[in-house]
PDB file of N, CA and C in Angstrom:
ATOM      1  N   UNK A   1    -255.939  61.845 177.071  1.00  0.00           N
ATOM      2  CA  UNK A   1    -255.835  62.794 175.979  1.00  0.00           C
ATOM      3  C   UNK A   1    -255.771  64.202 176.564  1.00  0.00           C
ATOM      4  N   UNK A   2    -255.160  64.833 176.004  1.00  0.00           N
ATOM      5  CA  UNK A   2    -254.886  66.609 176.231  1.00  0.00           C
ATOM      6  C   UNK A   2    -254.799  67.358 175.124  1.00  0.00           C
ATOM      7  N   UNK A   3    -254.876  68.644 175.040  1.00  0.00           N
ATOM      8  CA  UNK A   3    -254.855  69.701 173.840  1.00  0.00           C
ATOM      9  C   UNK A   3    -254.256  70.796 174.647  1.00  0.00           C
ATOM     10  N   UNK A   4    -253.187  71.203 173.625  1.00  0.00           N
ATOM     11  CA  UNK A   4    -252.596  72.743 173.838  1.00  0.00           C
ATOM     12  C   UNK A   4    -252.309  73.823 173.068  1.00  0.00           C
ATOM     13  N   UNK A   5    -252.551  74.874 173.893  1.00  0.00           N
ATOM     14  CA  UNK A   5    -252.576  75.927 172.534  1.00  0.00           C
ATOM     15  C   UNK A   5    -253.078  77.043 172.924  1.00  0.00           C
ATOM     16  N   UNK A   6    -253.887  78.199 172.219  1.00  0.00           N
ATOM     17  CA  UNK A   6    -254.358  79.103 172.555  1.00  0.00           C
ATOM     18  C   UNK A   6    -255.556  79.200 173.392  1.00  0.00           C
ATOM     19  N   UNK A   7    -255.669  79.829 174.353  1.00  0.00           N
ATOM     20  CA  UNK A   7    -256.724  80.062 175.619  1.00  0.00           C
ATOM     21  C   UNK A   7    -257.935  79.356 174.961  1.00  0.00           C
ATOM     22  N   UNK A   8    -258.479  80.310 174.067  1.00  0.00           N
ATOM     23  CA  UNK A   8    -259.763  80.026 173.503  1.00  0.00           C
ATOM     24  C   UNK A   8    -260.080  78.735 173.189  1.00  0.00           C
ATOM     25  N   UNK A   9    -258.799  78.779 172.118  1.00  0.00           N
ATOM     26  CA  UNK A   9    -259.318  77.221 171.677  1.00  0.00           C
ATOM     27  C   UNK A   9    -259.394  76.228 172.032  1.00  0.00           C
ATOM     28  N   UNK A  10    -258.326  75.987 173.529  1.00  0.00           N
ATOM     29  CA  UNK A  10    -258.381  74.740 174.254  1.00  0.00           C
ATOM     30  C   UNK A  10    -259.475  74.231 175.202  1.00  0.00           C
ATOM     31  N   UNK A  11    -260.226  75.651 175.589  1.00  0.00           N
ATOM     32  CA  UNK A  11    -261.259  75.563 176.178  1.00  0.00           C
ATOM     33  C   UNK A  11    -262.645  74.786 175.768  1.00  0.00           C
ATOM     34  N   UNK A  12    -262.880  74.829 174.872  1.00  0.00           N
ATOM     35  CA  UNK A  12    -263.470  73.427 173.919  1.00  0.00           C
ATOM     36  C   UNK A  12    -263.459  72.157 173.902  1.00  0.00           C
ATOM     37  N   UNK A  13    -262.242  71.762 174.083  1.00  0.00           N
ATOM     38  CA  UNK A  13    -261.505  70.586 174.881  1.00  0.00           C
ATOM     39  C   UNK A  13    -262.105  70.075 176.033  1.00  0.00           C
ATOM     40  N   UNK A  14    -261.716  71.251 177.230  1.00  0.00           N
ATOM     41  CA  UNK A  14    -261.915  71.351 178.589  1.00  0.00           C
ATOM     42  C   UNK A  14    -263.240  70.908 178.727  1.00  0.00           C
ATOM     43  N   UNK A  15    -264.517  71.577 177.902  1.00  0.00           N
ATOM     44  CA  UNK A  15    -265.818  71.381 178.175  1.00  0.00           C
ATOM     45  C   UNK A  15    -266.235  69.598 177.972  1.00  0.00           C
ATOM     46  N   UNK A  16    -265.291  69.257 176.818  1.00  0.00           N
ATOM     47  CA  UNK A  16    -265.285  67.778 177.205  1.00  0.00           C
ATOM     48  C   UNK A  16    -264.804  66.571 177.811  1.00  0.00           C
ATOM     49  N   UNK A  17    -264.211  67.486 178.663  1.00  0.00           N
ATOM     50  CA  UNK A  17    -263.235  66.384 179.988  1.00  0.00           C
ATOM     51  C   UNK A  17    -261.990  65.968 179.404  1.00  0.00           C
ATOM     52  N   UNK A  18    -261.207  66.400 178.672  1.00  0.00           N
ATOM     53  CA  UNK A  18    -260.155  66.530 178.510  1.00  0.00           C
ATOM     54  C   UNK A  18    -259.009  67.734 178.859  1.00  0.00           C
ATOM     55  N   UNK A  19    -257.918  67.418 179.203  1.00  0.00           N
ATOM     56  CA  UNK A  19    -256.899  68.259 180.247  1.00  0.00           C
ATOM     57  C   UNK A  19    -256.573  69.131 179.578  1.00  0.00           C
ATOM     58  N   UNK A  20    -257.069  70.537 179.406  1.00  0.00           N
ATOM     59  CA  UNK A  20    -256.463  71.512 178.321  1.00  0.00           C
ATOM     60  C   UNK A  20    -255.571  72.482 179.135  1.00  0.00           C
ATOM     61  N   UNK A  21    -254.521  72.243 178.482  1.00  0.00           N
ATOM     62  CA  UNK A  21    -252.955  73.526 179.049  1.00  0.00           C
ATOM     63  C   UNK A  21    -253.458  74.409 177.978  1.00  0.00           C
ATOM     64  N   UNK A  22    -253.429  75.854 178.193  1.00  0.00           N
ATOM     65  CA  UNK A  22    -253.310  76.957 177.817  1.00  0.00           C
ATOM     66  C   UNK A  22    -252.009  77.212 177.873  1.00  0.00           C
ATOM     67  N   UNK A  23    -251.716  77.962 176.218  1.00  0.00           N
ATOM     68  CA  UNK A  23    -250.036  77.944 176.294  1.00  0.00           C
ATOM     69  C   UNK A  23    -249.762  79.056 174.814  1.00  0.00           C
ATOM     70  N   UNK A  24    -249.253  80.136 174.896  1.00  0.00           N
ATOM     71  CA  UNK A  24    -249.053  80.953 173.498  1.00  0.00           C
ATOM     72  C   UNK A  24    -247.682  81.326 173.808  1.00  0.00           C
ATOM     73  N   UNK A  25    -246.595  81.047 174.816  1.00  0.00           N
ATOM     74  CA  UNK A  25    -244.887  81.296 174.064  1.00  0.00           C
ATOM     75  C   UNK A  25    -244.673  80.262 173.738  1.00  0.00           C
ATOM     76  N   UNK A  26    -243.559  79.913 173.138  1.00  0.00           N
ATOM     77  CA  UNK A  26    -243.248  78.531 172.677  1.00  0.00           C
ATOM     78  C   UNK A  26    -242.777  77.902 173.627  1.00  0.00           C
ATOM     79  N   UNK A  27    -241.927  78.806 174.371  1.00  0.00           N
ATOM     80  CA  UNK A  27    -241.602  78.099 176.321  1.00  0.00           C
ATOM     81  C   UNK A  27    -242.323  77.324 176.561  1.00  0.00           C
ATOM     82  N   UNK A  28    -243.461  77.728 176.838  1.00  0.00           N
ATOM     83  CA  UNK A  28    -244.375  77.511 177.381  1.00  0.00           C
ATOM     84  C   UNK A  28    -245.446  76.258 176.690  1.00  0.00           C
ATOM     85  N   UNK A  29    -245.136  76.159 175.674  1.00  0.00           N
ATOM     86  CA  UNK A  29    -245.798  75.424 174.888  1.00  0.00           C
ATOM     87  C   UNK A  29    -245.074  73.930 174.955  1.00  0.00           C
ATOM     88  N   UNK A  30    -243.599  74.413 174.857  1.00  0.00           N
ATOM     89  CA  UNK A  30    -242.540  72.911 174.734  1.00  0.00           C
ATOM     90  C   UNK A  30    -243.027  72.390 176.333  1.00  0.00           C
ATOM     91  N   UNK A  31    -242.933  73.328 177.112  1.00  0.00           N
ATOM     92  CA  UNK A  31    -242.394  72.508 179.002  1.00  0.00           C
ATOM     93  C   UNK A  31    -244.404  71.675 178.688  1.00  0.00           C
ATOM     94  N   UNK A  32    -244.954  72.170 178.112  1.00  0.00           N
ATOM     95  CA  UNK A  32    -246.752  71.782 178.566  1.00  0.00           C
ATOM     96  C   UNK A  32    -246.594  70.081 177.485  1.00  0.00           C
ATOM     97  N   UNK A  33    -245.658  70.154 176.131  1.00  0.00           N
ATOM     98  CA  UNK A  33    -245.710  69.077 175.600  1.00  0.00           C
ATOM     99  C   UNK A  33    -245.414  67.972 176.339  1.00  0.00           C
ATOM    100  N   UNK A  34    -243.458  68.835 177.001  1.00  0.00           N
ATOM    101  CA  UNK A  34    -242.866  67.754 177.592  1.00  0.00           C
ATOM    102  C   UNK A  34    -243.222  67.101 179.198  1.00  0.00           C
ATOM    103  N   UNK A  35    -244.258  67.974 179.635  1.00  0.00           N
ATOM    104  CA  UNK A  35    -244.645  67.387 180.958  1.00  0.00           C
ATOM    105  C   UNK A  35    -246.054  66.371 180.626  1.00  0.00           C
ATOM    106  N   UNK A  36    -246.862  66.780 179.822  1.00  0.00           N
ATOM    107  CA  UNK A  36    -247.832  65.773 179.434  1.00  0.00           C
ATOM    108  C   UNK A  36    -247.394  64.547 178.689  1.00  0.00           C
ATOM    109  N   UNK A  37    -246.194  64.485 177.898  1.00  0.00           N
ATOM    110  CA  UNK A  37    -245.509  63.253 177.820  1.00  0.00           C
ATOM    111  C   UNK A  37    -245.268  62.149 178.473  1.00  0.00           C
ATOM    112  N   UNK A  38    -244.072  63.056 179.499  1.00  0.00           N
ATOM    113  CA  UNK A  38    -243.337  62.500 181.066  1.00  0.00           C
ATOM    114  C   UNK A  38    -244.868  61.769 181.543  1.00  0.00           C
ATOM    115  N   UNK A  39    -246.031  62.479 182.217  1.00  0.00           N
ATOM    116  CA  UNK A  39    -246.908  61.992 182.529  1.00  0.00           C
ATOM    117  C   UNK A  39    -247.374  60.532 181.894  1.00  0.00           C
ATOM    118  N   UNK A  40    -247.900  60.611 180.754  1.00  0.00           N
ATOM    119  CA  UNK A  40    -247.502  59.443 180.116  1.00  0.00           C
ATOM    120  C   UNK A  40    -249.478  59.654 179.883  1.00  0.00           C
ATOM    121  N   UNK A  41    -249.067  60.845 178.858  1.00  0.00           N
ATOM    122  CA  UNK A  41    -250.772  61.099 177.887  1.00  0.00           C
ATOM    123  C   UNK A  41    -250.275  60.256 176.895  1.00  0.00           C
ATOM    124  N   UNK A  42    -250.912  59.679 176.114  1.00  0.00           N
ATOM    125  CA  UNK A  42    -251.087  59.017 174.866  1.00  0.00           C
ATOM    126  C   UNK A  42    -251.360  59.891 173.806  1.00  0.00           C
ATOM    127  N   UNK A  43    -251.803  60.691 173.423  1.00  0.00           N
ATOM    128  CA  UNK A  43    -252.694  61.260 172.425  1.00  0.00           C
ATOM    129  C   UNK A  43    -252.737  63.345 172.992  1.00  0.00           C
ATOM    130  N   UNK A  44    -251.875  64.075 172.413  1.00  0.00           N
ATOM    131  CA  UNK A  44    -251.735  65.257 173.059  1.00  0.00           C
ATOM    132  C   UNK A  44    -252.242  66.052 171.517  1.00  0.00           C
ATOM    133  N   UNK A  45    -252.977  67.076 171.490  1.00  0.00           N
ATOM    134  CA  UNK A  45    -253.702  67.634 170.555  1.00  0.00           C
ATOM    135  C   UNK A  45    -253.139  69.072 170.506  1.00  0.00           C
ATOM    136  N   UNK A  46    -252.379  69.395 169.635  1.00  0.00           N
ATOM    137  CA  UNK A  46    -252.187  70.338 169.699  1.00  0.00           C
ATOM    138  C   UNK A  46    -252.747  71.553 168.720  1.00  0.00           C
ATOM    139  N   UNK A  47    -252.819  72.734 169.014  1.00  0.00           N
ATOM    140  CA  UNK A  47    -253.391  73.933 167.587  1.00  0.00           C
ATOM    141  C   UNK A  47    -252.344  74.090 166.641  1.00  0.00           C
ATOM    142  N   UNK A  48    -252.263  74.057 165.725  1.00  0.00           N
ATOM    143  CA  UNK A  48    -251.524  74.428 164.750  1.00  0.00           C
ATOM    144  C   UNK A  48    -250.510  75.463 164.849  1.00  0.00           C
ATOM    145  N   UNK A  49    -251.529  76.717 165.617  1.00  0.00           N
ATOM    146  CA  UNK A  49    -250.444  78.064 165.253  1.00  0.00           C
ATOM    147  C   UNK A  49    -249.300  77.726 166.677  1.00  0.00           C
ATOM    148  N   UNK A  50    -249.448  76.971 167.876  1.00  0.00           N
ATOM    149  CA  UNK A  50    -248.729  76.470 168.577  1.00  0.00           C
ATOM    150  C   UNK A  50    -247.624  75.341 168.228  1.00  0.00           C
ATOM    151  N   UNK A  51    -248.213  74.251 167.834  1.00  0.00           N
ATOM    152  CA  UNK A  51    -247.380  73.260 166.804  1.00  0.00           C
ATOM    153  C   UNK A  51    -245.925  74.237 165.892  1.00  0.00           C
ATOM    154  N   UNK A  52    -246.646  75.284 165.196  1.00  0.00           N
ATOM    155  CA  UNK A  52    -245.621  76.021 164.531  1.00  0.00           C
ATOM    156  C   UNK A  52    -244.816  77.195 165.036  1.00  0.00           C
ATOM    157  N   UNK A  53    -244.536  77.050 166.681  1.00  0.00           N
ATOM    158  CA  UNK A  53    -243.295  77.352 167.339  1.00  0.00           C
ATOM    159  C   UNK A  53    -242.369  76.422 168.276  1.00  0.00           C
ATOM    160  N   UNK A  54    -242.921  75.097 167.712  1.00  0.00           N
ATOM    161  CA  UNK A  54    -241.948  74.270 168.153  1.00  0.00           C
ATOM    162  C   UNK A  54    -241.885  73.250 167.204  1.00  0.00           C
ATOM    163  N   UNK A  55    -241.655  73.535 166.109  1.00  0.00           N
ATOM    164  CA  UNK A  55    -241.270  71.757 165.145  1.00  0.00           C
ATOM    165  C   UNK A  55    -240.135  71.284 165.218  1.00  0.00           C
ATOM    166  N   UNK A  56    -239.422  71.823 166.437  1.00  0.00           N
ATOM    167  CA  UNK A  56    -237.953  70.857 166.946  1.00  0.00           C
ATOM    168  C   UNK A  56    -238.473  70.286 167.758  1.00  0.00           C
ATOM    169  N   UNK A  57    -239.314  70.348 169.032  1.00  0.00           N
ATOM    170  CA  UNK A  57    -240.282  69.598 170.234  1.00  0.00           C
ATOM    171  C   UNK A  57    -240.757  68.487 169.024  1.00  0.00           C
ATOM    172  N   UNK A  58    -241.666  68.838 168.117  1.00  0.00           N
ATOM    173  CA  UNK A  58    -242.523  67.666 167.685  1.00  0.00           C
ATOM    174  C   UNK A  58    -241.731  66.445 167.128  1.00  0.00           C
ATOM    175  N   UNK A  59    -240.944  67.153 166.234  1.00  0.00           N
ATOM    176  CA  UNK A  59    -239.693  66.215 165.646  1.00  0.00           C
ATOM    177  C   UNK A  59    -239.094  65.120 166.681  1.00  0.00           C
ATOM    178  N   UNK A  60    -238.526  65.349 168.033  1.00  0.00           N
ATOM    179  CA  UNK A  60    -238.107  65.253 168.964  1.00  0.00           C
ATOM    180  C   UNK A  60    -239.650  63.495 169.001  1.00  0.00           C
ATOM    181  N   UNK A  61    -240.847  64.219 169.132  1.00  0.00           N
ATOM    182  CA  UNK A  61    -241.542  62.875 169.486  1.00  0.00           C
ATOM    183  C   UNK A  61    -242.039  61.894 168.297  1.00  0.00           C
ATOM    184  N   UNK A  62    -241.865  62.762 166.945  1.00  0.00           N
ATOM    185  CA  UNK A  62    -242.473  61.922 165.715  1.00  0.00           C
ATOM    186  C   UNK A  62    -241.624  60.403 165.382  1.00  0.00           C
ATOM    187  N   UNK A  63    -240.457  59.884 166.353  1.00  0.00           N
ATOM    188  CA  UNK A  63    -240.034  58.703 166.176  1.00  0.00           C
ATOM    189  C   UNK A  63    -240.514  58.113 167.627  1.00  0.00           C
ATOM    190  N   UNK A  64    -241.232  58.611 168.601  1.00  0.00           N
ATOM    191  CA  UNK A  64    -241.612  57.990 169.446  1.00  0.00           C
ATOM    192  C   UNK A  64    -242.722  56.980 168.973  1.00  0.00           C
ATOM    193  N   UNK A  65    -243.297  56.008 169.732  1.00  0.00           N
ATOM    194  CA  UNK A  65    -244.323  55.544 169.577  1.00  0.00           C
ATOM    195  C   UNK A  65    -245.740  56.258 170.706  1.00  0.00           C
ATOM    196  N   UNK A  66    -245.340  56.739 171.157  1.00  0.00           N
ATOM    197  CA  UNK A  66    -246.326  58.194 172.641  1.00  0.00           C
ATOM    198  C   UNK A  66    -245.094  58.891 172.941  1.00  0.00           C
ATOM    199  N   UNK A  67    -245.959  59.818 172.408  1.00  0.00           N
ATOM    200  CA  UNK A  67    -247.031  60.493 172.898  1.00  0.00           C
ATOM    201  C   UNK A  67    -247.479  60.467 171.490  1.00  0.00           C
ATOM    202  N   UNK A  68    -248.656  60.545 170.573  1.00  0.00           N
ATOM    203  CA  UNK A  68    -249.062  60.965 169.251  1.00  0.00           C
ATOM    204  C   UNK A  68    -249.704  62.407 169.885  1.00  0.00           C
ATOM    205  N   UNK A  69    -248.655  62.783 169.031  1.00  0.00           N
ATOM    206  CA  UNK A  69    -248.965  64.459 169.012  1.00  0.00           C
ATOM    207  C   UNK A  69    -249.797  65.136 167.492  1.00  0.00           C
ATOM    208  N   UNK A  70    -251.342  65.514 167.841  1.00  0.00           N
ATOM    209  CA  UNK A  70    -251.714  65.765 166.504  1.00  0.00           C
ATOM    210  C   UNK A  70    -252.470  67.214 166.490  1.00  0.00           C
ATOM    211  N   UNK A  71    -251.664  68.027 165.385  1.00  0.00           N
ATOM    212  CA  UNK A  71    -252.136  69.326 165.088  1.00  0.00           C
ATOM    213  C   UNK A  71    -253.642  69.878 164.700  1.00  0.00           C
ATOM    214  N   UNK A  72    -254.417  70.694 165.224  1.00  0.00           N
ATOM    215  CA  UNK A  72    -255.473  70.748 165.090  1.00  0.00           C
ATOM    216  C   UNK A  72    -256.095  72.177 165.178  1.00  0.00           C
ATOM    217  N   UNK A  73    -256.822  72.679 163.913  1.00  0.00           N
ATOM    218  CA  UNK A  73    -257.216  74.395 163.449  1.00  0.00           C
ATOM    219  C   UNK A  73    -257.575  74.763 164.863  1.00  0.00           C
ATOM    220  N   UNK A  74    -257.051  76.332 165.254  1.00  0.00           N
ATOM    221  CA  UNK A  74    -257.273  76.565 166.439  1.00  0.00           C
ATOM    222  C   UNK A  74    -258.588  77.661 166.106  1.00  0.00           C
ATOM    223  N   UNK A  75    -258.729  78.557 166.551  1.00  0.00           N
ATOM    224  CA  UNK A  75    -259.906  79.286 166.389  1.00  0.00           C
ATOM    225  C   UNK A  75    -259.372  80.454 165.353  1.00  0.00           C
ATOM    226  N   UNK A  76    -258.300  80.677 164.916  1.00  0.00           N
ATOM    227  CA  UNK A  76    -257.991  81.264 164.199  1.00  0.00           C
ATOM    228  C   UNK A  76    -257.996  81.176 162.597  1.00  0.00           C
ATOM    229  N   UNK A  77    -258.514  79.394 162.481  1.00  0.00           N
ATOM    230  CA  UNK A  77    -258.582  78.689 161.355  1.00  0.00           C
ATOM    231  C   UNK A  77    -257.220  77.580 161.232  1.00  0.00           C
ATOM    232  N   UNK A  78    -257.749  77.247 159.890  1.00  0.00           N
ATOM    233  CA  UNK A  78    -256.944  75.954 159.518  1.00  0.00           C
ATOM    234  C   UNK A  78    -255.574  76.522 158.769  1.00  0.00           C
ATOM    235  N   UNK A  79    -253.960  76.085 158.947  1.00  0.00           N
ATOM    236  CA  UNK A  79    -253.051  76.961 158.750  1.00  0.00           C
ATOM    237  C   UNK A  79    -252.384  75.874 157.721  1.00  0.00           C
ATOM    238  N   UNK A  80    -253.013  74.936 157.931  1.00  0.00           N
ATOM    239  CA  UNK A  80    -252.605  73.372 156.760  1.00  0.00           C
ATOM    240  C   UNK A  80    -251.565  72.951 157.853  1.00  0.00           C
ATOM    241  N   UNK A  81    -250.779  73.147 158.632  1.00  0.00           N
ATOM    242  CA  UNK A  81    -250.220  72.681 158.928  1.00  0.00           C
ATOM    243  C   UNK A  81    -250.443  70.808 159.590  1.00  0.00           C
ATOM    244  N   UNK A  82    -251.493  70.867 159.658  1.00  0.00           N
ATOM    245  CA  UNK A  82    -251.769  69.474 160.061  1.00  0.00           C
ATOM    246  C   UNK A  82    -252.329  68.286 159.386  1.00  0.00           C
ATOM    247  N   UNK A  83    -252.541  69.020 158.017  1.00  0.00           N
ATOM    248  CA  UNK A  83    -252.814  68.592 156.591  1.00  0.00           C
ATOM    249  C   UNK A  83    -250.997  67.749 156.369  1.00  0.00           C
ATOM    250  N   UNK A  84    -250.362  68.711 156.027  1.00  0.00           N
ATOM    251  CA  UNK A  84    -249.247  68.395 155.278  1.00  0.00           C
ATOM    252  C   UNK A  84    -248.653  67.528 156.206  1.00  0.00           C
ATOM    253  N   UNK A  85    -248.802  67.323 157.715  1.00  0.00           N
ATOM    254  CA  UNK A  85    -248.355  66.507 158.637  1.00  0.00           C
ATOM    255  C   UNK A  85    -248.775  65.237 158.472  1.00  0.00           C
ATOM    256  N   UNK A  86    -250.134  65.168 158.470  1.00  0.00           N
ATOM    257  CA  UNK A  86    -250.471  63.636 157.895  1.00  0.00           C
ATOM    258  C   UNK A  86    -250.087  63.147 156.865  1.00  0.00           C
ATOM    259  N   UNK A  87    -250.011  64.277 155.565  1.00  0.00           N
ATOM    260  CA  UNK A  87    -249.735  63.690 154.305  1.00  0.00           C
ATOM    261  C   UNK A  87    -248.089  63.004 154.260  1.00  0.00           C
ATOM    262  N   UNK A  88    -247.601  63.814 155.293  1.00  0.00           N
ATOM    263  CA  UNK A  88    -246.143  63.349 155.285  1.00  0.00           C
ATOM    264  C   UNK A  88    -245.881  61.959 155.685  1.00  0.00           C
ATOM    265  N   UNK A  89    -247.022  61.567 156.969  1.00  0.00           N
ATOM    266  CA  UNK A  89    -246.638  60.627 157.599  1.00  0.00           C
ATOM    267  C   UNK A  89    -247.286  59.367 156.974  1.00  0.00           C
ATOM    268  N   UNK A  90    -248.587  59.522 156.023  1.00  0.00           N
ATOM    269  CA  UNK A  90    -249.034  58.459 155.214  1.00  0.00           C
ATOM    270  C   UNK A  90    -248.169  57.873 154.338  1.00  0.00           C
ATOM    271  N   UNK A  91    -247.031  59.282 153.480  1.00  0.00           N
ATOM    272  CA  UNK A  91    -246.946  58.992 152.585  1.00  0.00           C
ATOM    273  C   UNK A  91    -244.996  58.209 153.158  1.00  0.00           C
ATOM    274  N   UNK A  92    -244.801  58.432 154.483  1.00  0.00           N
ATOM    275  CA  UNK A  92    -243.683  58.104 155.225  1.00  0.00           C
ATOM    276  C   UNK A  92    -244.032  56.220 155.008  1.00  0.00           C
ATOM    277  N   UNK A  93    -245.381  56.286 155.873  1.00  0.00           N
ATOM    278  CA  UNK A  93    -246.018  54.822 155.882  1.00  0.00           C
ATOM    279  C   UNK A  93    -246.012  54.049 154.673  1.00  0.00           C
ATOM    280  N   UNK A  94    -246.924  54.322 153.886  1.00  0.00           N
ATOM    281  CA  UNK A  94    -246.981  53.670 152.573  1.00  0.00           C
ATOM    282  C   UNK A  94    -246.201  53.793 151.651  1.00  0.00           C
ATOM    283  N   UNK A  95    -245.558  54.985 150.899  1.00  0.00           N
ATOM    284  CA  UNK A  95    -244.482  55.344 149.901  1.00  0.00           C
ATOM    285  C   UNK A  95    -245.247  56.037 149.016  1.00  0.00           C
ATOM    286  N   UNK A  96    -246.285  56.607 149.095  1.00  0.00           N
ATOM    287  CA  UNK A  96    -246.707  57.243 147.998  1.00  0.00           C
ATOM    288  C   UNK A  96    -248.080  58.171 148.662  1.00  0.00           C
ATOM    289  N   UNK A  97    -248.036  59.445 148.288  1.00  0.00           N
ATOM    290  CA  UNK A  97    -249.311  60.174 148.854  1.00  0.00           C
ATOM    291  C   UNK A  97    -250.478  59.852 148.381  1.00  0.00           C
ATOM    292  N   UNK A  98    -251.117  59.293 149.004  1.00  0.00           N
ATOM    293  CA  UNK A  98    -252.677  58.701 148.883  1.00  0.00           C
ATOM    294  C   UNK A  98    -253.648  59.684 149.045  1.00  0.00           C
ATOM    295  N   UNK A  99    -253.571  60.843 149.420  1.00  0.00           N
ATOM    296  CA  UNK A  99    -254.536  61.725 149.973  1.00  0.00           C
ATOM    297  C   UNK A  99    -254.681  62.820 148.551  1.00  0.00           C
ATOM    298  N   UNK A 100    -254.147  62.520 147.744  1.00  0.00           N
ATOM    299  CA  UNK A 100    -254.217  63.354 146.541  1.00  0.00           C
ATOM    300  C   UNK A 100    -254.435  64.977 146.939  1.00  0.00           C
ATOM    301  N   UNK A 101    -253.330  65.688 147.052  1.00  0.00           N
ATOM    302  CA  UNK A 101    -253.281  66.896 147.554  1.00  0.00           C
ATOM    303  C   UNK A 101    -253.934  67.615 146.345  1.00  0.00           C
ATOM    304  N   UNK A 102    -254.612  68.883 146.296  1.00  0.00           N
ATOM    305  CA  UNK A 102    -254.975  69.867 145.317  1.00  0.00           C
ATOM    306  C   UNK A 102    -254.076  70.876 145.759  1.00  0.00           C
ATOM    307  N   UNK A 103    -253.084  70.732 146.746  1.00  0.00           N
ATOM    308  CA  UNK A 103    -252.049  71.956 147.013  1.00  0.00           C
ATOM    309  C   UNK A 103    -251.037  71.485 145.605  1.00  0.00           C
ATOM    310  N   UNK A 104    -250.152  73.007 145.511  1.00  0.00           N
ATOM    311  CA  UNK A 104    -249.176  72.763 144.709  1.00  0.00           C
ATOM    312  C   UNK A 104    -248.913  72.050 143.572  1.00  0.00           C
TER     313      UNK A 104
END
């Protein structure tokens, strides 16, 4: 498992023995997805406000079966983005949103 994203927040990670890339251009963010992939992480954690300069990278792995790439509030807070990601993919799975959104 790995997490990427902003300095701060990955460092949290780090304290629990997991491989945290520090990463805030999106450059920089795609080459840290696509080399922890190649490597062959299972489970790559990413922050949200990072996630949302590359949703062509993520797209790129959401028909993979690995890497599961999952968005997660960075220290800046929760941006939903990783809300509406699951809801998408439950409701991809099953056919109907189960998570009963109070958005929208």
């Amino acid at each position: 498992m790995a997490v990427v994203g902003e300095r701060d927040a990955v460092l949290a990670f780090k304290a629990v023995g997991m491989t945290a890339l520090s990463a805030e251009r999106a450059e920089d963010i795609a080459r840290a997805v696509h080399n922890l992939a190649r490597e062959g992480t299972a489970v790559i954690f990413i922050t949200e406000r990072a996630a949302g300069q590359i949703p062509e990278i993520l797209a790129q792995y959401q028909s993979e079966p690995f890497p599961a790439i999952i968005p997660v509030p960075g220290i800046r807070g929760n941006t939903g983005l990783g809300m509406r990601n699951l809801r998408a993919n439950a409701e991809k799975a099953i056919g109907s949103d189960i998570l009963f959104s109070r958005e929208g």
